[in-house]
PDB file of N, CA and C in Angstrom:
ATOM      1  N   UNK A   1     -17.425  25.483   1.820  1.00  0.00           N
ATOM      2  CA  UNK A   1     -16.407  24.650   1.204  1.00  0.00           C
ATOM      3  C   UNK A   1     -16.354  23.315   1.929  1.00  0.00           C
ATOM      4  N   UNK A   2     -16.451  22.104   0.978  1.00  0.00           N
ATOM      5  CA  UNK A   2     -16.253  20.714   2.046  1.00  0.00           C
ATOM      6  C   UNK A   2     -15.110  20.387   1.810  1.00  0.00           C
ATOM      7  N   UNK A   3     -14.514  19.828   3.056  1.00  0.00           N
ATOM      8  CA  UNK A   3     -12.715  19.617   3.066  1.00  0.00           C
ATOM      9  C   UNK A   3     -12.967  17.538   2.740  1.00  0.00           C
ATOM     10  N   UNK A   4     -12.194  17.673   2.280  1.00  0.00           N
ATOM     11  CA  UNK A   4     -12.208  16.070   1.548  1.00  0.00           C
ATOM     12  C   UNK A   4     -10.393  15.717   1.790  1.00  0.00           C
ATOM     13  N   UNK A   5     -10.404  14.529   2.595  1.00  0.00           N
ATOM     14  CA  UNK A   5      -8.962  13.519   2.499  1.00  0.00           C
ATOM     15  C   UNK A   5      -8.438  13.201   1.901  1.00  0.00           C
ATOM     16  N   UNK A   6      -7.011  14.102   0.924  1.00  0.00           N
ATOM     17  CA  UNK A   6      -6.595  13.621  -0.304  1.00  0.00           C
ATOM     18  C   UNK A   6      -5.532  12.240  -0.165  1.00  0.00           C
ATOM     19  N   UNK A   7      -4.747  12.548   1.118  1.00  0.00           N
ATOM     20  CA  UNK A   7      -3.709  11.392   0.957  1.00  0.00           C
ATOM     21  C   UNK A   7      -2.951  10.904   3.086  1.00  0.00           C
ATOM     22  N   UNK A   8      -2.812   9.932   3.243  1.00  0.00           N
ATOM     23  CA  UNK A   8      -1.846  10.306   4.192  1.00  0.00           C
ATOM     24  C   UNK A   8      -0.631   8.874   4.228  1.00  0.00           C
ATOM     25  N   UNK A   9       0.654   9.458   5.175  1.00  0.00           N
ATOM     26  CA  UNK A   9       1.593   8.744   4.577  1.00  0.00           C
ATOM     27  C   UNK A   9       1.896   7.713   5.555  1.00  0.00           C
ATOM     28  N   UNK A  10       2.437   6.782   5.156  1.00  0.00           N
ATOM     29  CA  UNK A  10       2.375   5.296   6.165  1.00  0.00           C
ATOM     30  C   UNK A  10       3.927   5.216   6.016  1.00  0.00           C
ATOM     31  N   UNK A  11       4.493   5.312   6.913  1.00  0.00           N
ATOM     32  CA  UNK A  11       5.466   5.200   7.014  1.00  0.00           C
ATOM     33  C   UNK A  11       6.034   3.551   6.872  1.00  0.00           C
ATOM     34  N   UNK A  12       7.245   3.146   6.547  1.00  0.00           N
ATOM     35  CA  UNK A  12       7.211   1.422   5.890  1.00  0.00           C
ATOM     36  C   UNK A  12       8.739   1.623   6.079  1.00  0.00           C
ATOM     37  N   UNK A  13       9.408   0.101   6.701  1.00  0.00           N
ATOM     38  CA  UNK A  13      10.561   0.026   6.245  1.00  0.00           C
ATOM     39  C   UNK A  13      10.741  -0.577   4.808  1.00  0.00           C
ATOM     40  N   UNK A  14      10.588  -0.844   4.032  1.00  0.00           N
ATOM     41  CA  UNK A  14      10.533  -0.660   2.568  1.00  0.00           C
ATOM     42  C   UNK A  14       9.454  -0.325   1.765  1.00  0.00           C
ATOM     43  N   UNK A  15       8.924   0.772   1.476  1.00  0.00           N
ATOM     44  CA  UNK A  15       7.980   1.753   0.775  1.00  0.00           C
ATOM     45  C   UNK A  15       7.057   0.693  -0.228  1.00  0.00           C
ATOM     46  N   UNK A  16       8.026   0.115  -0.809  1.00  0.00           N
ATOM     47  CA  UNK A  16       7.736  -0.933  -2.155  1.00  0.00           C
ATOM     48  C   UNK A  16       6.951  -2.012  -1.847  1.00  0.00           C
ATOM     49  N   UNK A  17       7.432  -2.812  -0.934  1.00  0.00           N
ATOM     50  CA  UNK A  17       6.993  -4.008  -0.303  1.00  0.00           C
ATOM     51  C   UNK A  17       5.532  -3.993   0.621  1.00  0.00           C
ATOM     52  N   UNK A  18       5.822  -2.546   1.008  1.00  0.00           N
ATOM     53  CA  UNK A  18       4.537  -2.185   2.067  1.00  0.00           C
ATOM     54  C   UNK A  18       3.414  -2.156   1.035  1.00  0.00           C
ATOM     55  N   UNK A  19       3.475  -1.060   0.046  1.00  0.00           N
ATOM     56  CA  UNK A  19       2.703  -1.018  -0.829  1.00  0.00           C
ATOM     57  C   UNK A  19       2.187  -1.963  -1.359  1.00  0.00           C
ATOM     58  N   UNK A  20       2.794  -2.721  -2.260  1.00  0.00           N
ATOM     59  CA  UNK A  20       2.634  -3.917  -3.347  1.00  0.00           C
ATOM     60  C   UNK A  20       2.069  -4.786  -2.144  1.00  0.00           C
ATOM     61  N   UNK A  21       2.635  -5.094  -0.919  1.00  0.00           N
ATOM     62  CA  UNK A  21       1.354  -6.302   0.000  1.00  0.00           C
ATOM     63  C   UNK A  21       0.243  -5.801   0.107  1.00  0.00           C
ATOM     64  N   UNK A  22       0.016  -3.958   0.459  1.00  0.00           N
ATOM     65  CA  UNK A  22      -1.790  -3.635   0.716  1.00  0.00           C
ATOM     66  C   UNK A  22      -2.235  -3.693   0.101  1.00  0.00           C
ATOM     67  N   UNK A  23      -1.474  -3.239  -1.498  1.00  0.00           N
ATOM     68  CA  UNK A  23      -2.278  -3.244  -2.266  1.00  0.00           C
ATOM     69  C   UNK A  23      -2.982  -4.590  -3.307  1.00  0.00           C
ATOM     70  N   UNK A  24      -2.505  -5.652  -2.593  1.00  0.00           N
ATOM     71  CA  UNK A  24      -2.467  -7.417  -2.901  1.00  0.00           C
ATOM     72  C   UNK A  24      -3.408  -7.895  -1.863  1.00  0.00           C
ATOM     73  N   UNK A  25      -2.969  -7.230  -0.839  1.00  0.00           N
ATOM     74  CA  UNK A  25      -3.986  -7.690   0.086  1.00  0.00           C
ATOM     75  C   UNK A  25      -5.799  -7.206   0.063  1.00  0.00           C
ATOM     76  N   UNK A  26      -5.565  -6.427  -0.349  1.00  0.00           N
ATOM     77  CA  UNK A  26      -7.191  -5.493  -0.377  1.00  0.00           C
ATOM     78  C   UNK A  26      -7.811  -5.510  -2.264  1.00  0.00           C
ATOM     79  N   UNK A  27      -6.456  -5.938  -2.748  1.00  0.00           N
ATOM     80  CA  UNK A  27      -6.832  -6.043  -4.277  1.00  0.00           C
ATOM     81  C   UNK A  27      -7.597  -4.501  -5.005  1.00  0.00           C
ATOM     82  N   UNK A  28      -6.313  -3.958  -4.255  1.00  0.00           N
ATOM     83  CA  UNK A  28      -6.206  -2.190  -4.404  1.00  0.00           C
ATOM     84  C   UNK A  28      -5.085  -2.262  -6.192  1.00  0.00           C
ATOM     85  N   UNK A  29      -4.980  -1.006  -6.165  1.00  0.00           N
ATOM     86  CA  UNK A  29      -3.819  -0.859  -7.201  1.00  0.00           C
ATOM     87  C   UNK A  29      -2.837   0.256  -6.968  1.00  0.00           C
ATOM     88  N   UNK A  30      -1.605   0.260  -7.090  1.00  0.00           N
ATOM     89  CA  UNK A  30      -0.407   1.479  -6.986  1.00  0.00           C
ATOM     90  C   UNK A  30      -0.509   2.157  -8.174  1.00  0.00           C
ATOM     91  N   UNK A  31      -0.717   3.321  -7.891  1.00  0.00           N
ATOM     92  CA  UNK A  31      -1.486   4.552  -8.659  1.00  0.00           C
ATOM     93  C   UNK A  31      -0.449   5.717  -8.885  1.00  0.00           C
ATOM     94  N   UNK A  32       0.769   5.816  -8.192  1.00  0.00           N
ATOM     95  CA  UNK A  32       1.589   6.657  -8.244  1.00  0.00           C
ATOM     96  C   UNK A  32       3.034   6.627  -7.813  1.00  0.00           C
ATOM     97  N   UNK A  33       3.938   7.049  -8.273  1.00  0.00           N
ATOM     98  CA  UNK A  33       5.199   6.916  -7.375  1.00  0.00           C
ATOM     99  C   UNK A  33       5.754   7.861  -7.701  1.00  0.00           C
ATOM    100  N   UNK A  34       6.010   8.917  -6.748  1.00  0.00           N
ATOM    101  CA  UNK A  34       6.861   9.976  -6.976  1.00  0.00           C
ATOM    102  C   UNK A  34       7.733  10.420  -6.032  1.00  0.00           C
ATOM    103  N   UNK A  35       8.488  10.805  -5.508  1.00  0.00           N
ATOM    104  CA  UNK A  35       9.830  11.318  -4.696  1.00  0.00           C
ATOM    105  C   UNK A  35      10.116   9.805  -3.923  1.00  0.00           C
ATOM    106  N   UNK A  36      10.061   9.911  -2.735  1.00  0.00           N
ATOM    107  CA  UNK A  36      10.121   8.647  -2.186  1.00  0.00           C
ATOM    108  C   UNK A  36       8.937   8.302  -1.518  1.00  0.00           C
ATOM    109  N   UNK A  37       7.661   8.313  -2.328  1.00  0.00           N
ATOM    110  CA  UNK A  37       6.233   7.914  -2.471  1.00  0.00           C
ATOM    111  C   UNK A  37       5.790   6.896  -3.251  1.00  0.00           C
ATOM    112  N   UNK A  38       5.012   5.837  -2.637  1.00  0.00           N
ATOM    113  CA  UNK A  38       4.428   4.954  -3.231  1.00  0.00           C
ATOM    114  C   UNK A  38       2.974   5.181  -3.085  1.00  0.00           C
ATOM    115  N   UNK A  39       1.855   5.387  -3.953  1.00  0.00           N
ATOM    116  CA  UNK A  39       0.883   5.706  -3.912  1.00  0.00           C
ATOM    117  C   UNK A  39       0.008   4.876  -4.272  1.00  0.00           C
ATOM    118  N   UNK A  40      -0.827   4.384  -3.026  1.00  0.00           N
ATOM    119  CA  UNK A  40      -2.028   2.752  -3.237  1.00  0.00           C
ATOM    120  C   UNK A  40      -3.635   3.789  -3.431  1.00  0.00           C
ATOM    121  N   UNK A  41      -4.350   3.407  -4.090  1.00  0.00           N
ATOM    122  CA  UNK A  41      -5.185   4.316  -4.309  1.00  0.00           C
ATOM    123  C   UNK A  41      -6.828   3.310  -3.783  1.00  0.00           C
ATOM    124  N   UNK A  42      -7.538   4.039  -3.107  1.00  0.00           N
ATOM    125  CA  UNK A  42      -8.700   3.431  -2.367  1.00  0.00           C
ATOM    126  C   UNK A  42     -10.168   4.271  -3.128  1.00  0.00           C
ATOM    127  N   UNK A  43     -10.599   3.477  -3.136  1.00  0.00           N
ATOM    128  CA  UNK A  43     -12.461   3.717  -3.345  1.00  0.00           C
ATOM    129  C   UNK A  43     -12.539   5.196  -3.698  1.00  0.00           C
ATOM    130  N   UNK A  44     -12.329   5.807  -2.901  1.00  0.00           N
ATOM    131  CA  UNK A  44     -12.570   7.107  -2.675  1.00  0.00           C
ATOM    132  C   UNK A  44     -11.973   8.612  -2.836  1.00  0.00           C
ATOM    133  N   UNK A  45     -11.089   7.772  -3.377  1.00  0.00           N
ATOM    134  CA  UNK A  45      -9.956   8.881  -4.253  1.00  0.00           C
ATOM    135  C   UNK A  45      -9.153   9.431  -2.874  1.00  0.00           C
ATOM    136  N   UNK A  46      -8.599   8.951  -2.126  1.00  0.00           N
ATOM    137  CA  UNK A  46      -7.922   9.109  -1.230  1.00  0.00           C
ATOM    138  C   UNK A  46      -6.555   8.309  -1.138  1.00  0.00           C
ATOM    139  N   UNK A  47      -5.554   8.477  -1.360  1.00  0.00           N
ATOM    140  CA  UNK A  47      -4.345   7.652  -1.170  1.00  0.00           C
ATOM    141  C   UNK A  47      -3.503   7.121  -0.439  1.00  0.00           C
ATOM    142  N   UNK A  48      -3.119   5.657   0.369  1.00  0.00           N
ATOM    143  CA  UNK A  48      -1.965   5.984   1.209  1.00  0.00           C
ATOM    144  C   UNK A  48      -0.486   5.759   0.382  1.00  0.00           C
ATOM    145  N   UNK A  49      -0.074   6.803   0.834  1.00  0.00           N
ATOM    146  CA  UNK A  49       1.101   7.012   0.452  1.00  0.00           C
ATOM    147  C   UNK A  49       2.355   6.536   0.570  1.00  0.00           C
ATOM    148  N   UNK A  50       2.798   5.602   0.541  1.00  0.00           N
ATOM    149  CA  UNK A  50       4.151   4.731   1.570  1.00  0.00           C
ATOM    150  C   UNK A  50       5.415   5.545   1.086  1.00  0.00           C
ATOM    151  N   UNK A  51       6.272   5.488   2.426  1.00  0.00           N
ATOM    152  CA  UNK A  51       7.028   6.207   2.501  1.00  0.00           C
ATOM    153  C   UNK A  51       7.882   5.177   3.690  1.00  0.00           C
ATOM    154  N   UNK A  52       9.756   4.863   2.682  1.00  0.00           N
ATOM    155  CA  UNK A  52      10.499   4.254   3.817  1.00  0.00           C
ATOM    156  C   UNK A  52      11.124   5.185   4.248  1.00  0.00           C
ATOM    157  N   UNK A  53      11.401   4.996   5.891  1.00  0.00           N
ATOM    158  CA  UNK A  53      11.818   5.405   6.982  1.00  0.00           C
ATOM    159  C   UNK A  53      12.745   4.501   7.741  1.00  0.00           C
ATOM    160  N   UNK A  54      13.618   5.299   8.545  1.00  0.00           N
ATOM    161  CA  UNK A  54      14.640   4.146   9.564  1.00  0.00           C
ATOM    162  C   UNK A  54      13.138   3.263  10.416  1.00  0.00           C
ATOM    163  N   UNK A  55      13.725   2.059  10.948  1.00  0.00           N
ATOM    164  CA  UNK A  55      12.519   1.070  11.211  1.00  0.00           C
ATOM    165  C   UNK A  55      12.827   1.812  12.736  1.00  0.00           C
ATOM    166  N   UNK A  56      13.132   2.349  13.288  1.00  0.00           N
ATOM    167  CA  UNK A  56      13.056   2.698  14.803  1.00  0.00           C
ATOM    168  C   UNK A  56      12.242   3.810  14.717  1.00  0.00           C
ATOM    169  N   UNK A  57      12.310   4.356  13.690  1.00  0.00           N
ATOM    170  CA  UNK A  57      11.408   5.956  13.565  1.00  0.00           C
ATOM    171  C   UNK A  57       9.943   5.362  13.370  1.00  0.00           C
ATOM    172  N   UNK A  58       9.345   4.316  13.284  1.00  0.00           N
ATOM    173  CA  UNK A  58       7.723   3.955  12.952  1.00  0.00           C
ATOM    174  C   UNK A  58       7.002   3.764  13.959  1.00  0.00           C
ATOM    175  N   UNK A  59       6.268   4.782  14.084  1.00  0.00           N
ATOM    176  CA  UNK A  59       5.171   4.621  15.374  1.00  0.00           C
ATOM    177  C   UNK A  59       3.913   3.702  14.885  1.00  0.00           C
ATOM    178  N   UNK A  60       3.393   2.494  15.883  1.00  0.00           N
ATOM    179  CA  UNK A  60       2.322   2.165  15.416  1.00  0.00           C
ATOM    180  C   UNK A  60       0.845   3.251  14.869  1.00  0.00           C
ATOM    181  N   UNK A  61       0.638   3.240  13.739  1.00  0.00           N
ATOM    182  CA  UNK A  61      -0.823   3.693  13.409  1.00  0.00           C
ATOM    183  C   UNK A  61      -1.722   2.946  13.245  1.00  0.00           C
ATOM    184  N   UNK A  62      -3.256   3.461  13.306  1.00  0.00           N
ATOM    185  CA  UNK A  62      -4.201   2.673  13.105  1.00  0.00           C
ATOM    186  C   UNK A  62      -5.499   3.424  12.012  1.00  0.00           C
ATOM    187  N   UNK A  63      -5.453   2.345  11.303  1.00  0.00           N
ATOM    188  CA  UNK A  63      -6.362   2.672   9.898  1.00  0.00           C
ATOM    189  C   UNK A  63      -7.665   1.654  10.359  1.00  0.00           C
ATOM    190  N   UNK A  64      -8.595   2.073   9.805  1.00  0.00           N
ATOM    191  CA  UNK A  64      -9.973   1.401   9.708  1.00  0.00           C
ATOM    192  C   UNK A  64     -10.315   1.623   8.264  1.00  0.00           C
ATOM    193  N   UNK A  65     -10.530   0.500   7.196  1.00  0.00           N
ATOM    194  CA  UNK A  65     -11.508   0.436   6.163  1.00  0.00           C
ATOM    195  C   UNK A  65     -13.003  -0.058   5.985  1.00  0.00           C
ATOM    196  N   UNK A  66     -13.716  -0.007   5.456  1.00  0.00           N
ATOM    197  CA  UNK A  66     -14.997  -0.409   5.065  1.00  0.00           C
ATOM    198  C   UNK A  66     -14.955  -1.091   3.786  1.00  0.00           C
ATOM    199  N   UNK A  67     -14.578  -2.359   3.975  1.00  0.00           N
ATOM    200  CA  UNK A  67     -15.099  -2.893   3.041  1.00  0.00           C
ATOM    201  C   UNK A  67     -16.357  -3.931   3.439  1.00  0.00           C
ATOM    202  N   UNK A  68     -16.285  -4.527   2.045  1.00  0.00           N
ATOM    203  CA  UNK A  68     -17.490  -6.034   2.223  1.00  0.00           C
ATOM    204  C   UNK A  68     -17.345  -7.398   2.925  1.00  0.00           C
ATOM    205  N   UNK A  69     -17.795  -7.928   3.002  1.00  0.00           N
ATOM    206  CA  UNK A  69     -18.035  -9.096   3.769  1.00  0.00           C
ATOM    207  C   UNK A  69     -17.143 -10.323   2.973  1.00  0.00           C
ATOM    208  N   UNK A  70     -16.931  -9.958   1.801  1.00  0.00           N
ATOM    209  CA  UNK A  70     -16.153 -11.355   0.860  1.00  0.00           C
ATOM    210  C   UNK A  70     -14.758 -10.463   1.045  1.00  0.00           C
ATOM    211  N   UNK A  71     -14.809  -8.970   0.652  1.00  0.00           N
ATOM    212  CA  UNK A  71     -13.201  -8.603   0.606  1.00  0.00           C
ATOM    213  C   UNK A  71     -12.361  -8.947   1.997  1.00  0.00           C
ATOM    214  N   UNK A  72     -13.219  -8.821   3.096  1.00  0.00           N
ATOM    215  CA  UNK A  72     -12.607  -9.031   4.242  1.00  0.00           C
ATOM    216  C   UNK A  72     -12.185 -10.924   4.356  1.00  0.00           C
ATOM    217  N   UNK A  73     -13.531 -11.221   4.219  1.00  0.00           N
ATOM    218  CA  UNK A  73     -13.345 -12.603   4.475  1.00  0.00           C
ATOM    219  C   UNK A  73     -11.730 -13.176   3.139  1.00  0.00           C
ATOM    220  N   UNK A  74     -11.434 -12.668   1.757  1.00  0.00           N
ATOM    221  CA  UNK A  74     -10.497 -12.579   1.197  1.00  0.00           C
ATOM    222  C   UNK A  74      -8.976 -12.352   1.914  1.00  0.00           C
ATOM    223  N   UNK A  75      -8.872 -11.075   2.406  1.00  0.00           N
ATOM    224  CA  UNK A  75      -7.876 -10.602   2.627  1.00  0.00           C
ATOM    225  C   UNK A  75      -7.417 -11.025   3.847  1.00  0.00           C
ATOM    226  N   UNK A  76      -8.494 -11.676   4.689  1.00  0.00           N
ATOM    227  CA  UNK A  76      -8.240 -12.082   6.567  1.00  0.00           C
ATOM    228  C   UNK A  76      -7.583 -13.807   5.782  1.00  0.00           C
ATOM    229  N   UNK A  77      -8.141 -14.410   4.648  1.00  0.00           N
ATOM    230  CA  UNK A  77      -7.653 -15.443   4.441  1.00  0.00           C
ATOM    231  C   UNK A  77      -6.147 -15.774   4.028  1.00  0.00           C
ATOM    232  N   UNK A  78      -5.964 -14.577   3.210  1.00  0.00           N
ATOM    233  CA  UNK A  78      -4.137 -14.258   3.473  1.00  0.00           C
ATOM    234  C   UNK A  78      -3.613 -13.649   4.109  1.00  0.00           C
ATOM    235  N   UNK A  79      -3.631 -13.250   5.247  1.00  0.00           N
ATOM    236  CA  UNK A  79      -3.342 -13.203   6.534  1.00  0.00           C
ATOM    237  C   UNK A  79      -3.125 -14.636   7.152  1.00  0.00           C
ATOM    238  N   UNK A  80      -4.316 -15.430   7.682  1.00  0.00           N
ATOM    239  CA  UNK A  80      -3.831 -16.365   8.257  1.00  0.00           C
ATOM    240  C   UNK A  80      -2.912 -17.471   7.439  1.00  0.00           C
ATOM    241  N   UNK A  81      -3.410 -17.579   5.956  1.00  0.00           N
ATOM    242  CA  UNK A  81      -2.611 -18.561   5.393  1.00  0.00           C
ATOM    243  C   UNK A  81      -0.861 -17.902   5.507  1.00  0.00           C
ATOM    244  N   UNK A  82      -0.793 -16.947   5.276  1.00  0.00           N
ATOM    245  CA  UNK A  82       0.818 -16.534   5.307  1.00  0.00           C
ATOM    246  C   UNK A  82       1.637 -16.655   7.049  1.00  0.00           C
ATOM    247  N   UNK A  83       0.492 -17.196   7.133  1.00  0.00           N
ATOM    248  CA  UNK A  83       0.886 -16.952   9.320  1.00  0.00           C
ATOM    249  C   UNK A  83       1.450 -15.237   9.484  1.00  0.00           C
ATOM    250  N   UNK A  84       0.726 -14.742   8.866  1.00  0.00           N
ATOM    251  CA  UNK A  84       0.741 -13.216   9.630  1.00  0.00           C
ATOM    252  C   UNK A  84       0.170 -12.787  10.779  1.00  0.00           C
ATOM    253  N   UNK A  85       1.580 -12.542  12.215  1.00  0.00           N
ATOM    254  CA  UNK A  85       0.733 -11.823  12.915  1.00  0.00           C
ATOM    255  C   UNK A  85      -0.382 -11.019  13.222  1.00  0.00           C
ATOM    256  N   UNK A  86      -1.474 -11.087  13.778  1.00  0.00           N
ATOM    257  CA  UNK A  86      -2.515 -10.142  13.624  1.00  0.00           C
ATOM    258  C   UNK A  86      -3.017 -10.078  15.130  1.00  0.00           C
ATOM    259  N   UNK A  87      -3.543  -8.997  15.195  1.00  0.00           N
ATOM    260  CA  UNK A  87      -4.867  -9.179  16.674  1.00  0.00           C
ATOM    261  C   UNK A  87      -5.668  -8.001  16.441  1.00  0.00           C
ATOM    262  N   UNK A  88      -7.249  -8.483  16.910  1.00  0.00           N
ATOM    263  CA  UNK A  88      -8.447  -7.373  17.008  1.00  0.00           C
ATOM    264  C   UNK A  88      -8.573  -6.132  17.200  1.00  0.00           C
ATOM    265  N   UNK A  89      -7.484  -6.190  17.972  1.00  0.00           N
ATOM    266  CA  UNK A  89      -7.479  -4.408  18.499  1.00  0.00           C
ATOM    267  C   UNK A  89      -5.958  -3.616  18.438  1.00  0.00           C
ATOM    268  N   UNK A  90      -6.023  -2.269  18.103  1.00  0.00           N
ATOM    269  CA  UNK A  90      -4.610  -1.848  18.586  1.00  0.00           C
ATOM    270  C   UNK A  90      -4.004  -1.666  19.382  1.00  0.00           C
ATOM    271  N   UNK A  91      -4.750  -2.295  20.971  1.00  0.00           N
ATOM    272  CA  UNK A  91      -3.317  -2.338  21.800  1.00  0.00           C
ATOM    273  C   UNK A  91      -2.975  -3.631  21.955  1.00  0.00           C
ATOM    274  N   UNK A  92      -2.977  -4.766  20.758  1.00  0.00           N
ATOM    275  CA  UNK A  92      -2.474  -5.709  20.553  1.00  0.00           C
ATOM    276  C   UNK A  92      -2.789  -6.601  21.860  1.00  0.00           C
ATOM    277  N   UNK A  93      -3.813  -6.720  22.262  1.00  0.00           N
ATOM    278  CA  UNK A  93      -4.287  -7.356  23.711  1.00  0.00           C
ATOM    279  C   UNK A  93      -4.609  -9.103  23.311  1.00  0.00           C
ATOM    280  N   UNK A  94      -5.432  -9.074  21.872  1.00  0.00           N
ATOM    281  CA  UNK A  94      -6.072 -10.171  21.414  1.00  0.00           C
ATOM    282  C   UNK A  94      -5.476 -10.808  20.247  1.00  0.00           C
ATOM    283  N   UNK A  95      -4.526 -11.379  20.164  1.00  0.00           N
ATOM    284  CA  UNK A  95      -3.699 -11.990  19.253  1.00  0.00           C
ATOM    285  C   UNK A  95      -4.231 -13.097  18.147  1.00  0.00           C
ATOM    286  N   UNK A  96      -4.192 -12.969  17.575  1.00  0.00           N
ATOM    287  CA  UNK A  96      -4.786 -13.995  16.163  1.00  0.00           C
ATOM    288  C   UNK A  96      -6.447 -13.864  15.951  1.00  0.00           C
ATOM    289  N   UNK A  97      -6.911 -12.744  16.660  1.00  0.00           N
ATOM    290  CA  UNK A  97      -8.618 -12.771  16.648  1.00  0.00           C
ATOM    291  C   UNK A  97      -9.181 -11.669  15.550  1.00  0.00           C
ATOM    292  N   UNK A  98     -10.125 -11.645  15.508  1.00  0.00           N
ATOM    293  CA  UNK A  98     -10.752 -10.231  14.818  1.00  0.00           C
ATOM    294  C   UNK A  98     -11.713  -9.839  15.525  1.00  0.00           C
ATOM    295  N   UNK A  99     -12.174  -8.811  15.206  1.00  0.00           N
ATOM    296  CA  UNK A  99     -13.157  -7.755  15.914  1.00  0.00           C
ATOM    297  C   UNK A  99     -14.471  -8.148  15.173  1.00  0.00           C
ATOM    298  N   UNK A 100     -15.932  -8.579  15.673  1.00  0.00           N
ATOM    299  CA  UNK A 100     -17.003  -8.681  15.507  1.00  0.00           C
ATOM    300  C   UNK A 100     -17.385  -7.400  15.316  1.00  0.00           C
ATOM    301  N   UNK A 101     -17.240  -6.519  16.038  1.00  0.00           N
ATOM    302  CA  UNK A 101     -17.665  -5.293  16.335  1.00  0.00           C
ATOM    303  C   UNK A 101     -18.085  -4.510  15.528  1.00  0.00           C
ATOM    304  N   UNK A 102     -19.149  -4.268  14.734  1.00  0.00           N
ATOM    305  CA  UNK A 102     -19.911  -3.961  13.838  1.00  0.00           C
ATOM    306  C   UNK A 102     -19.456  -2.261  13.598  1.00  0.00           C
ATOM    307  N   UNK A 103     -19.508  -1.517  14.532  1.00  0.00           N
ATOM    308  CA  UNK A 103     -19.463  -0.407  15.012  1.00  0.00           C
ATOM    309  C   UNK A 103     -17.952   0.134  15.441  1.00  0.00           C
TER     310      UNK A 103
END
């Protein structure tokens, strides 16, 4: 039997807002909404799920995608145009940079 990644949930102080930006940002689409689920749907039939929570209850997570070379170069461009915080790595060491890092 192969086990396959159906969904996991991202916790958001507003479910809606979290959603509707990833899914703007990556030029994804919201595929579902059910209980207090917002469902962004990726390549691969895998979903993240947004889900609001008190904002003290959100632990940083870290996601990695694969996309292309234009979607990135796209989506890193609204990032900086919106002056969104960002940095390369997750222990937030490198502030406004990105990761070369192929691997």
């Amino acid at each position: 039997m192969s086990v396959d990644l159906n969904h996991t949930i991202v916790h958001a102080r507003d479910n809606r807002e979290s959603a509707e930006f990833f899914a703007n940002l990556l030029n994804l689409e919201i595929t579902a909404e059910w209980g207090p689920f917002i469902a962004v749907g990726l390549g691969n039939g895998v979903t993240l799920d947004f889900a609001t929570i008190p904002a003290d209850s959100i632990t940083p997570q870290h996601y990695a995608f694969l996309v292309s070379e234009e979607e990135f170069d796209a989506a890193y461009a609204q990032i900086t145009r919106r002056g969104i915080e960002h940095y390369a790595d997750p222990h937030r060491k490198q502030p406004g940079a990105i990761n070369h890092n192929d691997g």
